[in-house]
PDB file of N, CA and C in Angstrom:
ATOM      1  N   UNK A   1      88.970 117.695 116.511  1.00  0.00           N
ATOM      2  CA  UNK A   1      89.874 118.619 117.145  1.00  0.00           C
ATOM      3  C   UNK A   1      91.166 118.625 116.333  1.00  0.00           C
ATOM      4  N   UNK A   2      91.393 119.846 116.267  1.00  0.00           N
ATOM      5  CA  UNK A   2      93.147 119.761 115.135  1.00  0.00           C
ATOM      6  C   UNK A   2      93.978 120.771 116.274  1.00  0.00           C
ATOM      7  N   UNK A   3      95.155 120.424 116.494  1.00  0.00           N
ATOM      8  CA  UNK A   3      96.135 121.104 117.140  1.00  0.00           C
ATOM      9  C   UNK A   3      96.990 120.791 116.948  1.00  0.00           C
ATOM     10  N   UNK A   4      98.236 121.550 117.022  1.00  0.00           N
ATOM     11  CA  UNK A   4      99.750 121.722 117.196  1.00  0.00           C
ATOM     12  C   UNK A   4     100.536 120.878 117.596  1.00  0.00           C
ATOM     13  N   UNK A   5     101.853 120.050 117.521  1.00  0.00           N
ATOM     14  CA  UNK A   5     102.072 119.587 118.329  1.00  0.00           C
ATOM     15  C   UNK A   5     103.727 119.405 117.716  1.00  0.00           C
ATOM     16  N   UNK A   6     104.793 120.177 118.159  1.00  0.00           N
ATOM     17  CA  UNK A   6     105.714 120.505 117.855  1.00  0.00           C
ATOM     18  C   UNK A   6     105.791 120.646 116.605  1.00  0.00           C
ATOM     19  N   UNK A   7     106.029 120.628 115.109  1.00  0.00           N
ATOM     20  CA  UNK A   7     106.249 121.190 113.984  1.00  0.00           C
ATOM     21  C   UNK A   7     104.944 120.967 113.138  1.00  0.00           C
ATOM     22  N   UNK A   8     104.342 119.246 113.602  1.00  0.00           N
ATOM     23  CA  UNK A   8     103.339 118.929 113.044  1.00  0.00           C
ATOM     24  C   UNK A   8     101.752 119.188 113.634  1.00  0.00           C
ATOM     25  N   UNK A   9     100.465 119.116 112.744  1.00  0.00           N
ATOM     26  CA  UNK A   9      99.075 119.272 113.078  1.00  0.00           C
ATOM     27  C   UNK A   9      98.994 118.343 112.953  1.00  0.00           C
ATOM     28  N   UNK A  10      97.995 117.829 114.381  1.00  0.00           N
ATOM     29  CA  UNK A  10      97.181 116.637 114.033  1.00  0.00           C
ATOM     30  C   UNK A  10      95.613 117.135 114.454  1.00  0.00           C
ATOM     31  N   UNK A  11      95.112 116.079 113.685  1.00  0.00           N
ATOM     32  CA  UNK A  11      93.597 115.920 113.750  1.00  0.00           C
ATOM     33  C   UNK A  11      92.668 114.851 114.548  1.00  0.00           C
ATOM     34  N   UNK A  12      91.945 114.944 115.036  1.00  0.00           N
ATOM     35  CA  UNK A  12      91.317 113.670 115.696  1.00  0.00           C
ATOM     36  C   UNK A  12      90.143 113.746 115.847  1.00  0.00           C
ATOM     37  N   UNK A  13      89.463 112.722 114.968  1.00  0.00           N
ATOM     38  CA  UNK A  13      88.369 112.658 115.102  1.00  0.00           C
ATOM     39  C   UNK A  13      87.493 111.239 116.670  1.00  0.00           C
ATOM     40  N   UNK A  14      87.350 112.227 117.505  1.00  0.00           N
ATOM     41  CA  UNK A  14      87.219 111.354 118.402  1.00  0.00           C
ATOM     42  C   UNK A  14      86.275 110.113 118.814  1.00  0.00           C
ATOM     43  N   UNK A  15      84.965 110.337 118.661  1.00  0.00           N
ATOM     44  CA  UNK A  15      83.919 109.084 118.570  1.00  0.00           C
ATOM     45  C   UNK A  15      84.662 107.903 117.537  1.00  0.00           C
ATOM     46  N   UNK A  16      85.445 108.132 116.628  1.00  0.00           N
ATOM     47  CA  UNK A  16      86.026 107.065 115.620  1.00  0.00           C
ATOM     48  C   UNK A  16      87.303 106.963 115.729  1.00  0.00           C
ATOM     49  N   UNK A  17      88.098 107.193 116.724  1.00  0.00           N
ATOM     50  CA  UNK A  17      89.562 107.047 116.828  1.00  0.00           C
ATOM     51  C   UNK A  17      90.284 107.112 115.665  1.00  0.00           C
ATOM     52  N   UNK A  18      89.877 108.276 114.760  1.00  0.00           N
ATOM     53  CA  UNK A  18      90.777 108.501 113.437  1.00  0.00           C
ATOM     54  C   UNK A  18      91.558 109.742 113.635  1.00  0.00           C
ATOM     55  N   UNK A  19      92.813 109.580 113.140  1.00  0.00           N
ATOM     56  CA  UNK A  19      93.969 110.650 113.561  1.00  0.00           C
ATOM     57  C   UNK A  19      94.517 110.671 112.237  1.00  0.00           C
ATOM     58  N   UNK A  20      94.958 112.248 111.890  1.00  0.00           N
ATOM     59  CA  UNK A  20      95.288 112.138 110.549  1.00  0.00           C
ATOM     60  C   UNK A  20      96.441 113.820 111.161  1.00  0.00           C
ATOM     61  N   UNK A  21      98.038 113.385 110.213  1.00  0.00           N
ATOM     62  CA  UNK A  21      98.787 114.179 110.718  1.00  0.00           C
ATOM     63  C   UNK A  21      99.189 115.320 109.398  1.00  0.00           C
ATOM     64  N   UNK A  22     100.413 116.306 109.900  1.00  0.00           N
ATOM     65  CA  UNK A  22     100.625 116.896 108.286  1.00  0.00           C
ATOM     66  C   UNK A  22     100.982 118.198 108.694  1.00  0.00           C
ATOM     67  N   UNK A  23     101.517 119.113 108.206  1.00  0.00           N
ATOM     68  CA  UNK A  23     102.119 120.025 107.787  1.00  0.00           C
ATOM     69  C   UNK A  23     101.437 122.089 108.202  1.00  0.00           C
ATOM     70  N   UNK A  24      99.919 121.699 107.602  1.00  0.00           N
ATOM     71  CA  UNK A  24      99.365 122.604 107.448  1.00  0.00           C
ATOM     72  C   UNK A  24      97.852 122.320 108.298  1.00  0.00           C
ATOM     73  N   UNK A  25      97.660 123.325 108.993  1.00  0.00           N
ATOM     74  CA  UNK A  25      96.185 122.579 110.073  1.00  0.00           C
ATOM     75  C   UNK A  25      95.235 122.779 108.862  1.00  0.00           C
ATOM     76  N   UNK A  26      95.128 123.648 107.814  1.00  0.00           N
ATOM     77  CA  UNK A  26      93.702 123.286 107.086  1.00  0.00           C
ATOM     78  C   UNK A  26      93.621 122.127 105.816  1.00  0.00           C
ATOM     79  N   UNK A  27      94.961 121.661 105.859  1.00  0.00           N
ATOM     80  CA  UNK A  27      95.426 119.936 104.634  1.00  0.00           C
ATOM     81  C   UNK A  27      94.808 119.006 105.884  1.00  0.00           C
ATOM     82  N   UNK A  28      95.218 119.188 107.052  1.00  0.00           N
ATOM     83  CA  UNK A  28      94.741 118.297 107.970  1.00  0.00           C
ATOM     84  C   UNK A  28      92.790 118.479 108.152  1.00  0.00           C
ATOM     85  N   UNK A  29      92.949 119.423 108.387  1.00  0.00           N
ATOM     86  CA  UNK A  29      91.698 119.536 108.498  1.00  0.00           C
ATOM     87  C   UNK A  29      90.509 118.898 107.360  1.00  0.00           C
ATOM     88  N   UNK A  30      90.594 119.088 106.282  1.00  0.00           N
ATOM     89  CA  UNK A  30      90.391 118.702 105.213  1.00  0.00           C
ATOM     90  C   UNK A  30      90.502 116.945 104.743  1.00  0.00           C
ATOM     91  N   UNK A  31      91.381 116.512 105.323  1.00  0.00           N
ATOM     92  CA  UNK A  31      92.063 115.110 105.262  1.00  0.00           C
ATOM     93  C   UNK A  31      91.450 114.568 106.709  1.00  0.00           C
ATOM     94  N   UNK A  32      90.878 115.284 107.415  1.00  0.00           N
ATOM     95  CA  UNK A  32      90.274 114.535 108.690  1.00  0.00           C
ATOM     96  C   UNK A  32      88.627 114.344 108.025  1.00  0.00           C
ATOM     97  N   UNK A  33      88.505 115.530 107.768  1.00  0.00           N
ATOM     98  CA  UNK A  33      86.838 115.334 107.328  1.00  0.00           C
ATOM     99  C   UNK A  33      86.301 114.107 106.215  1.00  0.00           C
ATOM    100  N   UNK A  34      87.478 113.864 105.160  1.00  0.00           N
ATOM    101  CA  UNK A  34      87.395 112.482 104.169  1.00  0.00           C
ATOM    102  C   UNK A  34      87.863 111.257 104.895  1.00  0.00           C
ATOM    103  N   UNK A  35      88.292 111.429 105.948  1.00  0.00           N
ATOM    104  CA  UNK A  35      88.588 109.892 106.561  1.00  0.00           C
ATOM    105  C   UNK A  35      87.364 109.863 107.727  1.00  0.00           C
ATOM    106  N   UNK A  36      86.558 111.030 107.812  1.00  0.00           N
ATOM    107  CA  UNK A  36      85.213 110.175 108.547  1.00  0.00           C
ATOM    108  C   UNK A  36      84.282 110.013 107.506  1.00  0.00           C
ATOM    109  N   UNK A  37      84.078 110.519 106.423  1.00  0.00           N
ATOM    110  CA  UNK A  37      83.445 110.260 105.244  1.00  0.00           C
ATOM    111  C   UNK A  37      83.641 109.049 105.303  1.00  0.00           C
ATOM    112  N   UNK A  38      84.648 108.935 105.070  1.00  0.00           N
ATOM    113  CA  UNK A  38      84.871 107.651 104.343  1.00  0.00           C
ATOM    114  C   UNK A  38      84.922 105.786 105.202  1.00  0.00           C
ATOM    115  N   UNK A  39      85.166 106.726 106.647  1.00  0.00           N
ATOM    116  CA  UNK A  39      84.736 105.299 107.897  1.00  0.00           C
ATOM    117  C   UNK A  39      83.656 105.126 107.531  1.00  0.00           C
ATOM    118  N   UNK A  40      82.665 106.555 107.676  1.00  0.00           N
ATOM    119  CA  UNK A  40      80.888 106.277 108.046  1.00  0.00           C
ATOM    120  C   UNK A  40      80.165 105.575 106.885  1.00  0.00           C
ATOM    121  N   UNK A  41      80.785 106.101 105.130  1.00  0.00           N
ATOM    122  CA  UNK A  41      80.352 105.411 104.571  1.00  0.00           C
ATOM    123  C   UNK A  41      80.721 103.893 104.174  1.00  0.00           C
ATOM    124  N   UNK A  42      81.677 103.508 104.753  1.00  0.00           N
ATOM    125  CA  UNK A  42      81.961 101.888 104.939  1.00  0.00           C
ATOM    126  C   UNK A  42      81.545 101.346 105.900  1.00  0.00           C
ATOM    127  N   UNK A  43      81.376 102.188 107.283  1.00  0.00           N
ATOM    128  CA  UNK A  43      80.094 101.301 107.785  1.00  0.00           C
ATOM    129  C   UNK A  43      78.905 100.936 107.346  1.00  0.00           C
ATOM    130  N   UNK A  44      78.238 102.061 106.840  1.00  0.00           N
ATOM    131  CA  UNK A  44      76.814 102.224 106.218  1.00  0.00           C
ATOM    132  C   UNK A  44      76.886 100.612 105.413  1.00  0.00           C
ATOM    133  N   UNK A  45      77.738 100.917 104.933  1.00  0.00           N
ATOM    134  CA  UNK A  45      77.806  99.414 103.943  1.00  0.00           C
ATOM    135  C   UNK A  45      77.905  97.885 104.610  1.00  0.00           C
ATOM    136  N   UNK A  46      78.170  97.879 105.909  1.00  0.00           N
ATOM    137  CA  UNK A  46      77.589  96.876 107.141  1.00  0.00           C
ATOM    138  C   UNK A  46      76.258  96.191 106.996  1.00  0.00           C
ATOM    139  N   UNK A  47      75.971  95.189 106.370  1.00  0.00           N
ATOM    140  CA  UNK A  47      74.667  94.445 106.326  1.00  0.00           C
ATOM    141  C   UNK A  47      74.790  93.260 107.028  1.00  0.00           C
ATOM    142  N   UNK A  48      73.601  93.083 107.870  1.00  0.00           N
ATOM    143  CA  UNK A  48      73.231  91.975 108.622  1.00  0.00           C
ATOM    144  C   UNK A  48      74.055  91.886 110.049  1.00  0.00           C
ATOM    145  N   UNK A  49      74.403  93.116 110.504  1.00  0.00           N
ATOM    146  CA  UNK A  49      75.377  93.355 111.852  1.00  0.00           C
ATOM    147  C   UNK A  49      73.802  93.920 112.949  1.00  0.00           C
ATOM    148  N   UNK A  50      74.116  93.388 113.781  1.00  0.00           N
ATOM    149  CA  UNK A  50      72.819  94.015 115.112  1.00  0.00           C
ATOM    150  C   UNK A  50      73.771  95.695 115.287  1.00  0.00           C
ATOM    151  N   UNK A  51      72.783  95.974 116.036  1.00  0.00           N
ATOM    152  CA  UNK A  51      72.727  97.677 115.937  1.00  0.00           C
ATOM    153  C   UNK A  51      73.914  97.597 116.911  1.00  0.00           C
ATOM    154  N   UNK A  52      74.025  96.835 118.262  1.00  0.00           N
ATOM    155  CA  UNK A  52      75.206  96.562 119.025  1.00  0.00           C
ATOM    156  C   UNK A  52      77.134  96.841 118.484  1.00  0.00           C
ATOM    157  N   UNK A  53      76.961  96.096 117.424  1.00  0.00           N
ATOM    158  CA  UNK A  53      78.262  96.239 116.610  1.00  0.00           C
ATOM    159  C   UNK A  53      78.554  97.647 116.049  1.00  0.00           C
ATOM    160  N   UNK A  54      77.165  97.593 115.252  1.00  0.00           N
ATOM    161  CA  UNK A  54      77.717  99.151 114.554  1.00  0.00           C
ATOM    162  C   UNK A  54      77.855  99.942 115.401  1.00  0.00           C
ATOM    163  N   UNK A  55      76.927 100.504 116.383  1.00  0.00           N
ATOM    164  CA  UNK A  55      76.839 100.828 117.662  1.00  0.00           C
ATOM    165  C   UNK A  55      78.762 101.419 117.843  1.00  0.00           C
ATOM    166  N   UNK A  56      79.314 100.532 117.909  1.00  0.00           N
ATOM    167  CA  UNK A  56      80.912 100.094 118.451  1.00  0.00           C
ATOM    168  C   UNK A  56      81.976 100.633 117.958  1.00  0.00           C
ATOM    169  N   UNK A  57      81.319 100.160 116.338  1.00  0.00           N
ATOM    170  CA  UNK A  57      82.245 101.014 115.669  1.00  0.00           C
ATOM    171  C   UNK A  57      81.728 102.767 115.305  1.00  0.00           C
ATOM    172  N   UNK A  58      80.407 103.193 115.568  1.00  0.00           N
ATOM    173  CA  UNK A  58      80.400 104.883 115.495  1.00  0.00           C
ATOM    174  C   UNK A  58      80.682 105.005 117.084  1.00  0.00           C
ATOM    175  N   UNK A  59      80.647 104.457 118.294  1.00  0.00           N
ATOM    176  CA  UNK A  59      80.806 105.552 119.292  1.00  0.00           C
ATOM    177  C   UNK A  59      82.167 104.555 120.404  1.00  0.00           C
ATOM    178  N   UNK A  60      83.178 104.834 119.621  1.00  0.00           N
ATOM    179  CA  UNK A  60      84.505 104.037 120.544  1.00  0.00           C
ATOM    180  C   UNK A  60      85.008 104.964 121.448  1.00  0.00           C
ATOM    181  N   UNK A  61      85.595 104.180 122.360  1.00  0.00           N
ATOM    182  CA  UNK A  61      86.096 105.111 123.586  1.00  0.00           C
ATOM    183  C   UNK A  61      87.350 106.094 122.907  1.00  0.00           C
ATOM    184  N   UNK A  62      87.378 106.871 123.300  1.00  0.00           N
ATOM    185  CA  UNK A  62      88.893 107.931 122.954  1.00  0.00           C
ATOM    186  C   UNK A  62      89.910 107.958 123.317  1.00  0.00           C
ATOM    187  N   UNK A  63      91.130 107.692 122.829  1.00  0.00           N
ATOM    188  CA  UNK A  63      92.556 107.406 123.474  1.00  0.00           C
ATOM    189  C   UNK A  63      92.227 108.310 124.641  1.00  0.00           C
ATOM    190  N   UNK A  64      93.110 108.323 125.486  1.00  0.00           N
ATOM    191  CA  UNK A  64      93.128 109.330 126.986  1.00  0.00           C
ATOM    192  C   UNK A  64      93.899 110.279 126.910  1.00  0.00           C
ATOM    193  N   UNK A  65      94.797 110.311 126.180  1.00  0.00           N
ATOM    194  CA  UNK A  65      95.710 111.597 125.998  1.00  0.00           C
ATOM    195  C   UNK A  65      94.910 112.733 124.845  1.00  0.00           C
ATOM    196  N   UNK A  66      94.105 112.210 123.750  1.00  0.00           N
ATOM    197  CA  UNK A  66      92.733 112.829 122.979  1.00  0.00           C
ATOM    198  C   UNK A  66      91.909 113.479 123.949  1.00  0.00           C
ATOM    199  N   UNK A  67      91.460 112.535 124.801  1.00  0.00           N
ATOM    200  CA  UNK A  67      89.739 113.317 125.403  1.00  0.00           C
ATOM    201  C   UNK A  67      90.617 114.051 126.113  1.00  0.00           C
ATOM    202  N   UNK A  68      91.862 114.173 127.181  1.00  0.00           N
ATOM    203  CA  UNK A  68      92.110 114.776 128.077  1.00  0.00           C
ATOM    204  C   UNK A  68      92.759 116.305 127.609  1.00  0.00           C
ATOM    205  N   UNK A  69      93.153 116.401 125.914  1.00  0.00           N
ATOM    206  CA  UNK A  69      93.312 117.817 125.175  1.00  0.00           C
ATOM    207  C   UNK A  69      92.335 118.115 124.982  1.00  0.00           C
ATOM    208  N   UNK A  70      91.113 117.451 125.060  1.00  0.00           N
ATOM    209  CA  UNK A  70      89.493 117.832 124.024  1.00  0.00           C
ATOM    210  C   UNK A  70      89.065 118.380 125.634  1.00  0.00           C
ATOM    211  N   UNK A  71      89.654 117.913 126.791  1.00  0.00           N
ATOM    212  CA  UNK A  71      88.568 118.761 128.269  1.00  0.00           C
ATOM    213  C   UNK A  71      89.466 119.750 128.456  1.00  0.00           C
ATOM    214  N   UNK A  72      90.233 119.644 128.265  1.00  0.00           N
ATOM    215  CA  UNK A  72      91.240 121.232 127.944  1.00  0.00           C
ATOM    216  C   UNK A  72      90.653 122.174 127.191  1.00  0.00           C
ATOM    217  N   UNK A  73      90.335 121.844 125.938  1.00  0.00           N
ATOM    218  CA  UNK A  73      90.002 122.872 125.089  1.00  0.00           C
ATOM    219  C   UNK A  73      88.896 123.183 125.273  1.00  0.00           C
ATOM    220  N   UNK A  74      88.078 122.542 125.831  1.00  0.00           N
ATOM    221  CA  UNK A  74      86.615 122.779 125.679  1.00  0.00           C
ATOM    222  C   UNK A  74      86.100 123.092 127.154  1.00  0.00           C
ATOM    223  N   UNK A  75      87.009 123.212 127.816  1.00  0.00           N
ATOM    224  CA  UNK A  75      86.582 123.531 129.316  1.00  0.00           C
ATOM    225  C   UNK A  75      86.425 125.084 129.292  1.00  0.00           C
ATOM    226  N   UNK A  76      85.540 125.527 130.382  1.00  0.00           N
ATOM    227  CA  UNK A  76      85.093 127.135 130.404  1.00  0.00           C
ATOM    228  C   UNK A  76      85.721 127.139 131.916  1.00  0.00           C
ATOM    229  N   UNK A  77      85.636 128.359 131.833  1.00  0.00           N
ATOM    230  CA  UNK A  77      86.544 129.162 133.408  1.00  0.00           C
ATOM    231  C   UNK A  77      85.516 130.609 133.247  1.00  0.00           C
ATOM    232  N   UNK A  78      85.419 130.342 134.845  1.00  0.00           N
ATOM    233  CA  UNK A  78      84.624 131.787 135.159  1.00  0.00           C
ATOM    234  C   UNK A  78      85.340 132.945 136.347  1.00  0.00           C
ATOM    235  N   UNK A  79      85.356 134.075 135.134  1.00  0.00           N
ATOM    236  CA  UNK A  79      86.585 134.985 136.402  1.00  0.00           C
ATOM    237  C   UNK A  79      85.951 135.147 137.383  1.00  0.00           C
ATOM    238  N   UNK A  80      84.614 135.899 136.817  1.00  0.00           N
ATOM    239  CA  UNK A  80      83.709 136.477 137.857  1.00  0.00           C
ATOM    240  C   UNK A  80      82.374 135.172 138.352  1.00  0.00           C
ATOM    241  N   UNK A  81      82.468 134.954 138.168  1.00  0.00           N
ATOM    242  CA  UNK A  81      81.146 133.694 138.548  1.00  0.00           C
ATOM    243  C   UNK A  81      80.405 133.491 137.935  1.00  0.00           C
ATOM    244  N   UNK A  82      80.139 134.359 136.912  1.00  0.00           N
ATOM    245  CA  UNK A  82      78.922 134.467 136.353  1.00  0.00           C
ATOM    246  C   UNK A  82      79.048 134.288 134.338  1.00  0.00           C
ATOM    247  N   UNK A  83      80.373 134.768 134.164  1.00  0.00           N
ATOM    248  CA  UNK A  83      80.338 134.408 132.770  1.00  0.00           C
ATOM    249  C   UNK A  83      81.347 133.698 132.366  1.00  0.00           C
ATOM    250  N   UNK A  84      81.010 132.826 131.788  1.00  0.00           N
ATOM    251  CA  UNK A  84      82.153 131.689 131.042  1.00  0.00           C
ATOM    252  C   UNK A  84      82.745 131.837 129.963  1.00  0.00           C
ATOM    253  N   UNK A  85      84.298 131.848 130.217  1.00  0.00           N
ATOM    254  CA  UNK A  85      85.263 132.374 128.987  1.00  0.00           C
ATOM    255  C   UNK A  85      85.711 130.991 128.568  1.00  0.00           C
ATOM    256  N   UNK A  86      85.742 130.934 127.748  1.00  0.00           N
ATOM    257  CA  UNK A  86      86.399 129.526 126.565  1.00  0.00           C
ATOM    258  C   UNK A  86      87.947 129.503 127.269  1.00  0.00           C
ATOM    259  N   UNK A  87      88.386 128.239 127.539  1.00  0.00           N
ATOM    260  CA  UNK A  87      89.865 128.307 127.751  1.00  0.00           C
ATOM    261  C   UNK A  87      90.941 128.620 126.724  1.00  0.00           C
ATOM    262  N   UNK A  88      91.990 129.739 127.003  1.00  0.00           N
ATOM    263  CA  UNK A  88      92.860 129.914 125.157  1.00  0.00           C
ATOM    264  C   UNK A  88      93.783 129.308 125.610  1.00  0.00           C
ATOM    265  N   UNK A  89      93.601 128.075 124.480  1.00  0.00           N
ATOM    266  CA  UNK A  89      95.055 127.068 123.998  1.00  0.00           C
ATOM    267  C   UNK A  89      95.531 127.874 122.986  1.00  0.00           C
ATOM    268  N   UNK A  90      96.616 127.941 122.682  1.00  0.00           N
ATOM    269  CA  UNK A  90      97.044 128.418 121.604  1.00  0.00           C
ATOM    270  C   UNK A  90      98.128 127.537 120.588  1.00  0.00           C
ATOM    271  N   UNK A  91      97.744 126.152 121.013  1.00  0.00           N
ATOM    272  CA  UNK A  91      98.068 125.065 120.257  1.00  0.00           C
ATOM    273  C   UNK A  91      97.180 124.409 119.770  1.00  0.00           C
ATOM    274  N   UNK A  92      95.731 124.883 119.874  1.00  0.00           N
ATOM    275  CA  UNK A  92      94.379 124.145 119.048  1.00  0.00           C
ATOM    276  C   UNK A  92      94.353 125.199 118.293  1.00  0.00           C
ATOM    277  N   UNK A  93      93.846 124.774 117.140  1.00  0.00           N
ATOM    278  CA  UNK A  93      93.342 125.051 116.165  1.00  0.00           C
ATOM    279  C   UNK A  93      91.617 125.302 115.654  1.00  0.00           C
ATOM    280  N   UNK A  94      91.129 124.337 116.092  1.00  0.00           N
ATOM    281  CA  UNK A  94      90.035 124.191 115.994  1.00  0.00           C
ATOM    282  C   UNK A  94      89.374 122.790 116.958  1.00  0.00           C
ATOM    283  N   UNK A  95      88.626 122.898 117.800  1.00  0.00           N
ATOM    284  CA  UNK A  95      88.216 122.375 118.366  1.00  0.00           C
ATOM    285  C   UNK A  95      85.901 122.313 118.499  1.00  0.00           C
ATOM    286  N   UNK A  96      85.737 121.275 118.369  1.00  0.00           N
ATOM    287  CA  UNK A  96      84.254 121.451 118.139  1.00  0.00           C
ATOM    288  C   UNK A  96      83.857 120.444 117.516  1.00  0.00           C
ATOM    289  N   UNK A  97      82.616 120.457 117.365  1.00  0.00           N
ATOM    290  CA  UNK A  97      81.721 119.326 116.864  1.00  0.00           C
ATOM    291  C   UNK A  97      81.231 119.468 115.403  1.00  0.00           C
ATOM    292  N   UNK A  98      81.567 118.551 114.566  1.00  0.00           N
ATOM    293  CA  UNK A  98      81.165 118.525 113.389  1.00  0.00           C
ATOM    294  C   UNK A  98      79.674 118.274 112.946  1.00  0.00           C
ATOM    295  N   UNK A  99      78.714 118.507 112.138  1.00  0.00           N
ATOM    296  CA  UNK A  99      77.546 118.060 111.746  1.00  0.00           C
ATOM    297  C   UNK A  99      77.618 116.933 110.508  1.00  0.00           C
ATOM    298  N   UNK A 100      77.586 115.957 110.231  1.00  0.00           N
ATOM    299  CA  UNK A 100      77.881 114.999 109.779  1.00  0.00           C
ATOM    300  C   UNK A 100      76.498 114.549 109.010  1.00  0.00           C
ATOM    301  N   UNK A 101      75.712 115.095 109.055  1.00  0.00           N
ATOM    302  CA  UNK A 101      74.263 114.467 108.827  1.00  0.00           C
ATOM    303  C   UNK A 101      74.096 114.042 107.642  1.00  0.00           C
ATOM    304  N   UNK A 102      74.695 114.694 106.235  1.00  0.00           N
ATOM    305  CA  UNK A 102      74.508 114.737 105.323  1.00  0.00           C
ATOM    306  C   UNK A 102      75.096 113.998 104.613  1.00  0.00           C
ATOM    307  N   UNK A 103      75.632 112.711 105.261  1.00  0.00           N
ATOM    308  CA  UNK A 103      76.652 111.616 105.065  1.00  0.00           C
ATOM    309  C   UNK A 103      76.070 110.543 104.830  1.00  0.00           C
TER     310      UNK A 103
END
């Protein structure tokens, strides 16, 4: 998730509690995606840890002030009952799930 937050963007990558700040949301953006690169491939490099540990370090809890902008942004509202409109922040930037697979 990257959003606004008085002059500066931040980024947060949430399953890994990595936050990366800055100027421009797509330097951030960009600078968020090499600091999970770069967690996942230093875990990978974890030998002789039970699946428990690593486990710990890919799926950590999320600061509370994080998940509670991420159910903001990602929450739906229905005018009519029937169709779900995306909530507009207009201090996110980008909000969503990355595909990581190829890591």
């Amino acid at each position: 998730m990257i959003y606004k937050e008085g002059d500066t963007w931040v980024g947060v990558a949430l399953e890994f509690n990595i936050v990366v700040t800055g100027e421009e949301a797509r330097l951030v953006e960009l600078e968020l995606q090499e600091a999970v690169i770069g967690y996942l491939e230093s875990t990978k490099k974890l030998k002789g840890f039970r699946t428990n540990q690593v486990n710990s370090l890919l799926n950590q809890k999320t600061d509370d002030e994080y998940e509670t902008k991420w159910i903001k942004a990602t929450r739906t509202f229905s005018s009519t009952g029937n169709k779900p409109v995306v909530s507009p922040l207009s201090d996110v930037y980008k909000a969503g799930i990355a595909n990581l697979a190829n890591v």
